[in-house]
Protein backbone atom coordinates (compact mmCIF):
# COMPACT_ATOMS: atom_id res chain seq x y z
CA UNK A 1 102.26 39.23 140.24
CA UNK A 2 98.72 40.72 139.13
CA UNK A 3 100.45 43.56 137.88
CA UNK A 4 102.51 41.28 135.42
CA UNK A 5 100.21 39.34 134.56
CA UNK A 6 97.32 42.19 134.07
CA UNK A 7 100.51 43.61 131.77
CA UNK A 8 101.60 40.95 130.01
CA UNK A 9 97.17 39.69 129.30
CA UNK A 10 95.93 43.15 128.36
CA UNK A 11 98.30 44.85 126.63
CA UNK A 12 97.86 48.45 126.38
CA UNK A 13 93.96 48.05 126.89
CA UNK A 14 95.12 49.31 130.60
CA UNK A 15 97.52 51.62 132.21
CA UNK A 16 98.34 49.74 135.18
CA UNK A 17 99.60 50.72 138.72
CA UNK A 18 100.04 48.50 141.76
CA UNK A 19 100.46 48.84 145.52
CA UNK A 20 100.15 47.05 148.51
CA UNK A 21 98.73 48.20 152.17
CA UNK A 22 101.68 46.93 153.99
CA UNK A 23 104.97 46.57 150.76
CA UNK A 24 107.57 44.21 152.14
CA UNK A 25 109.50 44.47 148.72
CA UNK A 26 109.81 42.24 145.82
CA UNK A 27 109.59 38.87 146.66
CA UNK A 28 111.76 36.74 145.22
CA UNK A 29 109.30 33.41 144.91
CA UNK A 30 107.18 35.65 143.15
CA UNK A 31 109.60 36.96 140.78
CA UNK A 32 110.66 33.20 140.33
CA UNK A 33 106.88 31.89 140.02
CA UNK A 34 106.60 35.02 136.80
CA UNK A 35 110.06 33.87 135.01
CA UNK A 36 108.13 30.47 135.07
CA UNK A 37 105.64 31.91 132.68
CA UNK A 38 107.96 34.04 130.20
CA UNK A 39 107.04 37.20 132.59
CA UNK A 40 109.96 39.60 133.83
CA UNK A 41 108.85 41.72 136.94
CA UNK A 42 112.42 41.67 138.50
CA UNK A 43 112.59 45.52 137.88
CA UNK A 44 108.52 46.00 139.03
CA UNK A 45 109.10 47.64 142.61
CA UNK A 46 107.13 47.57 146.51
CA UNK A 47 105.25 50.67 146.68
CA UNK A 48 102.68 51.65 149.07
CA UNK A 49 98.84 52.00 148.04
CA UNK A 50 99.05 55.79 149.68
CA UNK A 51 101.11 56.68 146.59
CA UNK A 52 98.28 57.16 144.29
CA UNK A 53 96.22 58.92 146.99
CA UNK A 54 94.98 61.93 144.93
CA UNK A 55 94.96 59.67 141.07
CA UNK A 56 91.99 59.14 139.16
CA UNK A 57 91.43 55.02 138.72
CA UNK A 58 88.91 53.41 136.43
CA UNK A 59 89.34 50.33 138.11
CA UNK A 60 90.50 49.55 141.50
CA UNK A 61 91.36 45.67 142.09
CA UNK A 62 92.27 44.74 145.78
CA UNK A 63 93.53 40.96 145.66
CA UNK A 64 93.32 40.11 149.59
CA UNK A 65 91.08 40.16 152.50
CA UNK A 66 93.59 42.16 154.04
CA UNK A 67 94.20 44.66 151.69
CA UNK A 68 90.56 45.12 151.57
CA UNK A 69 90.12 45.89 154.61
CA UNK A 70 93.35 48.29 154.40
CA UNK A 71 93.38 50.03 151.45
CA UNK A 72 93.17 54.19 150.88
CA UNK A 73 89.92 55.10 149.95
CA UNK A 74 90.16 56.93 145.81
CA UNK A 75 86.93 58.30 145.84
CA UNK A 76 87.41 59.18 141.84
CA UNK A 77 87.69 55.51 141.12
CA UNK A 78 85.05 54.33 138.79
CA UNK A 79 84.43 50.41 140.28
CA UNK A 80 86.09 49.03 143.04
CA UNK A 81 86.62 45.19 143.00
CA UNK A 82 87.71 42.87 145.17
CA UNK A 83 89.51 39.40 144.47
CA UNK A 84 89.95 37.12 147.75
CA UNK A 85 93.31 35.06 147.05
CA UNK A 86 95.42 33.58 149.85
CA UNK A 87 98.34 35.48 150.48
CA UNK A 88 101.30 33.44 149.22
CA UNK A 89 104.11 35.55 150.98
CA UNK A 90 102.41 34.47 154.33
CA UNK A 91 103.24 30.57 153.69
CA UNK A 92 105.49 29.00 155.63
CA UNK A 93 107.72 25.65 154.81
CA UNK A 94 110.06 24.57 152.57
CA UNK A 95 111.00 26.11 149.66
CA UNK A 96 109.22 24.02 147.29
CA UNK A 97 106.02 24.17 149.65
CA UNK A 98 106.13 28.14 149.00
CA UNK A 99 106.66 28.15 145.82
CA UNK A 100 103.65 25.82 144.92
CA UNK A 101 101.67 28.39 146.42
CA UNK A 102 103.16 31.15 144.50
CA UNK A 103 102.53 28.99 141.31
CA UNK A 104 99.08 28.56 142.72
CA UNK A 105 98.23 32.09 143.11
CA UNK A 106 99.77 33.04 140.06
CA UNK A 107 97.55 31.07 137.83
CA UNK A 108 94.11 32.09 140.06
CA UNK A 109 95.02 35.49 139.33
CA UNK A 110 95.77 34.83 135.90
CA UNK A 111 92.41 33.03 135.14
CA UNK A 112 90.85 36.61 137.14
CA UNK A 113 92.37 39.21 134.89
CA UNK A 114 91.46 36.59 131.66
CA UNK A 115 87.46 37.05 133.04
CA UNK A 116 87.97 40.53 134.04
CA UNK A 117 89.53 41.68 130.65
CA UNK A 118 86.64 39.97 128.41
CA UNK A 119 83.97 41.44 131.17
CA UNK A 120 85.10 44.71 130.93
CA UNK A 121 86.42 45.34 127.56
């Protein structure tokens, strides 16, 4: 979702790349949660953060506790930030239960990149 939304809220002030520690592939709540908000990442794919091992980064955004702790070291990277959001693929329940949460998320990260893009621009 961050990489849709950093997309869709920056333009082309960024070149954008996203990974996870642990990919479990597209997740369909999230894909849902993005159509919500005129946002198409149905084609966006899982890849792992070991992909870019070796890539220069400006910025590098982790957006879990997890994936903090996890992720590759890019010692090129000019500022490494970290955003603690709950992890909405690990909620359990109903189906309207999860996708709250993926709602939820979405819009915490949205109101993120907003700050992020005026702080950094």
């Amino acid at each position: 979702m961050a990489e849709g939304l950093l997309r869709h809220l920056a333009g082309d002030r960024f070149e954008v790349a996203s990974a996870g520690t642990y990919p479990a592939g597209l997740n369909s709540d999230a894909v849902d949660a993005m159509r919500e908000i005129s946002i198409d990442i149905s084609q966006h794919r899982s890849k792992r953060a070991d992909e870019f091992l070796g890539q220069r980064f400006d910025y590098v955004i982790t957006v879990c506790d997890r994936a903090k702790e996890t992720c590759p070291v890019f010692p090129s990277t000019k500022s490494l930030w970290h955003w603690s959001f709950d992890d909405p693929a690990a909620v359990e329940g109903p189906p309207e239960e999860r996708r709250a949460v993926f709602r939820r998320i979405r819009d915490e990260i949205a109101d993120r990149i907003r700050s992020f893009v005026d702080e950094v621009q």
